[in-house]
C-alpha atoms as a PDB file:
ATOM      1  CA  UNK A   1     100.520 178.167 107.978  1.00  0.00           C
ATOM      2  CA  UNK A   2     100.998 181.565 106.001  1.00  0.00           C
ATOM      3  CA  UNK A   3      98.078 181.097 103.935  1.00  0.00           C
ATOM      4  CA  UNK A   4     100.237 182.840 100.651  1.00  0.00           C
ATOM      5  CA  UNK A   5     101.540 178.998 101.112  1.00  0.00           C
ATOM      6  CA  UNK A   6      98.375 177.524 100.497  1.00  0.00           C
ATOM      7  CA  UNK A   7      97.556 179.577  97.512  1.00  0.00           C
ATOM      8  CA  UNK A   8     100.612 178.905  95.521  1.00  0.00           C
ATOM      9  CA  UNK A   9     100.210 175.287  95.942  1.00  0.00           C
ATOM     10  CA  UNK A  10      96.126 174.867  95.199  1.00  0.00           C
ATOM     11  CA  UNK A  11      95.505 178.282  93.911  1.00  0.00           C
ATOM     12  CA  UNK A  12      98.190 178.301  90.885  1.00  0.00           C
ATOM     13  CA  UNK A  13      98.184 177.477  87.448  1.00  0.00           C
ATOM     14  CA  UNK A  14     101.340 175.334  86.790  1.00  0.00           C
ATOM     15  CA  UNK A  15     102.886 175.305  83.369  1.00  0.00           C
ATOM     16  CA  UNK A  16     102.635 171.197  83.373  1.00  0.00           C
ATOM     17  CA  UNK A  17     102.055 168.137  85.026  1.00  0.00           C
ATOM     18  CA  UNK A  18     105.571 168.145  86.020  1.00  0.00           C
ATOM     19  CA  UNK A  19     106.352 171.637  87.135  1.00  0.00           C
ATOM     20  CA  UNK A  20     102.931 170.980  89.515  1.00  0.00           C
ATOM     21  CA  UNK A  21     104.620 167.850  90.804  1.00  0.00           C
ATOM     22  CA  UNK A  22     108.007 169.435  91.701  1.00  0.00           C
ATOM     23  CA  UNK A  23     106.402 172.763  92.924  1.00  0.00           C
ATOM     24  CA  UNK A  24     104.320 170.620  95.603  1.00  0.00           C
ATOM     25  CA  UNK A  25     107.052 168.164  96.571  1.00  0.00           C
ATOM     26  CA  UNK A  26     108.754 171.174  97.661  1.00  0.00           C
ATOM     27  CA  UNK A  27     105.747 172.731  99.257  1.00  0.00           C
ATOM     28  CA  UNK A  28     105.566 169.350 101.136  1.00  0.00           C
ATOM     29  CA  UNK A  29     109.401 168.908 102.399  1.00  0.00           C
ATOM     30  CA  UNK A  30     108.831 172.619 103.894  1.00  0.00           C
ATOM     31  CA  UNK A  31     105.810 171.036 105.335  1.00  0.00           C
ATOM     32  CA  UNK A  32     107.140 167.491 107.216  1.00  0.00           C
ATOM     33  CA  UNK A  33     110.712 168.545 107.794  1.00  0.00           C
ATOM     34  CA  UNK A  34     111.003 172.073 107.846  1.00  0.00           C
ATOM     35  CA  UNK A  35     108.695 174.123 109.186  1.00  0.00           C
ATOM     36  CA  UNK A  36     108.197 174.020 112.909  1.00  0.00           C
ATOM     37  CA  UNK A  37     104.144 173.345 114.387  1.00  0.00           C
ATOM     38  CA  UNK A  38     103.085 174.885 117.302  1.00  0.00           C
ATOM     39  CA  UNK A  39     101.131 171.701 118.212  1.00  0.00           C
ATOM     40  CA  UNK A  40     104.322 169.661 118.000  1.00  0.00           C
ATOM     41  CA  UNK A  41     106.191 171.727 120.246  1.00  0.00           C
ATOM     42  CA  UNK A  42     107.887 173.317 117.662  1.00  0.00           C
ATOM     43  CA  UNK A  43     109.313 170.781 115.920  1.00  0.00           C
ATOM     44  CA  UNK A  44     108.881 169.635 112.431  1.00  0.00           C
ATOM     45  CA  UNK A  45     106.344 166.575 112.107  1.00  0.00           C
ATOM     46  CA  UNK A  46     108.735 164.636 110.697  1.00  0.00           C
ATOM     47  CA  UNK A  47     111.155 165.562 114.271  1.00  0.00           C
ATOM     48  CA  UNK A  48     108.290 164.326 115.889  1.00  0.00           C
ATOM     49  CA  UNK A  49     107.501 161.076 114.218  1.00  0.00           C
ATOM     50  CA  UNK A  50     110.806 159.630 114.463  1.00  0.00           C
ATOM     51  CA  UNK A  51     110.985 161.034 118.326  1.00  0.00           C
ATOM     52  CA  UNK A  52     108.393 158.142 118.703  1.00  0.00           C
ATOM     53  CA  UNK A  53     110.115 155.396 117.032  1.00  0.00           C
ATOM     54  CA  UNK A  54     112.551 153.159 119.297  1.00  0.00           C
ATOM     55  CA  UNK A  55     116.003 153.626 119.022  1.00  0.00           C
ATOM     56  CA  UNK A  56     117.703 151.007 116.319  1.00  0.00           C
ATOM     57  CA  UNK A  57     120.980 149.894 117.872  1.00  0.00           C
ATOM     58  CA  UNK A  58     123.815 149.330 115.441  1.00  0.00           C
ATOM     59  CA  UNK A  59     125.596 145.822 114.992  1.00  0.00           C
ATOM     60  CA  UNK A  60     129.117 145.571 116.691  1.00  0.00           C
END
């Protein structure tokens, strides 16, 4: 991770409680379901979560 991504999520002053909130909820979704890891094979950790979860099957 870039770490100009860290700082503006732990190193910034936010303008209030809810700015902060929204700034790292979308610091997060580029986290999980965005951003590819190297130690996931490139995918996103969400991609691989849900890669380990059995397949639902619909109802007819």
């Amino acid at each position: 991770m870039a770490q100009h991504q860290v700082r503006r999520v732990y190193l910034k002053a936010y303008e209030s409680v809810s700015h902060a909130r929204r700034s790292i909820g979308e610091y997060i979704e580029l986290y999980n379901r965005k951003r590819p890891h190297s130690s996931l094979a490139d995918q996103t950790p969400d991609e691989a979560y849900f890669a380990t979860l059995p397949a639902i099957k619909s109802a007819a």
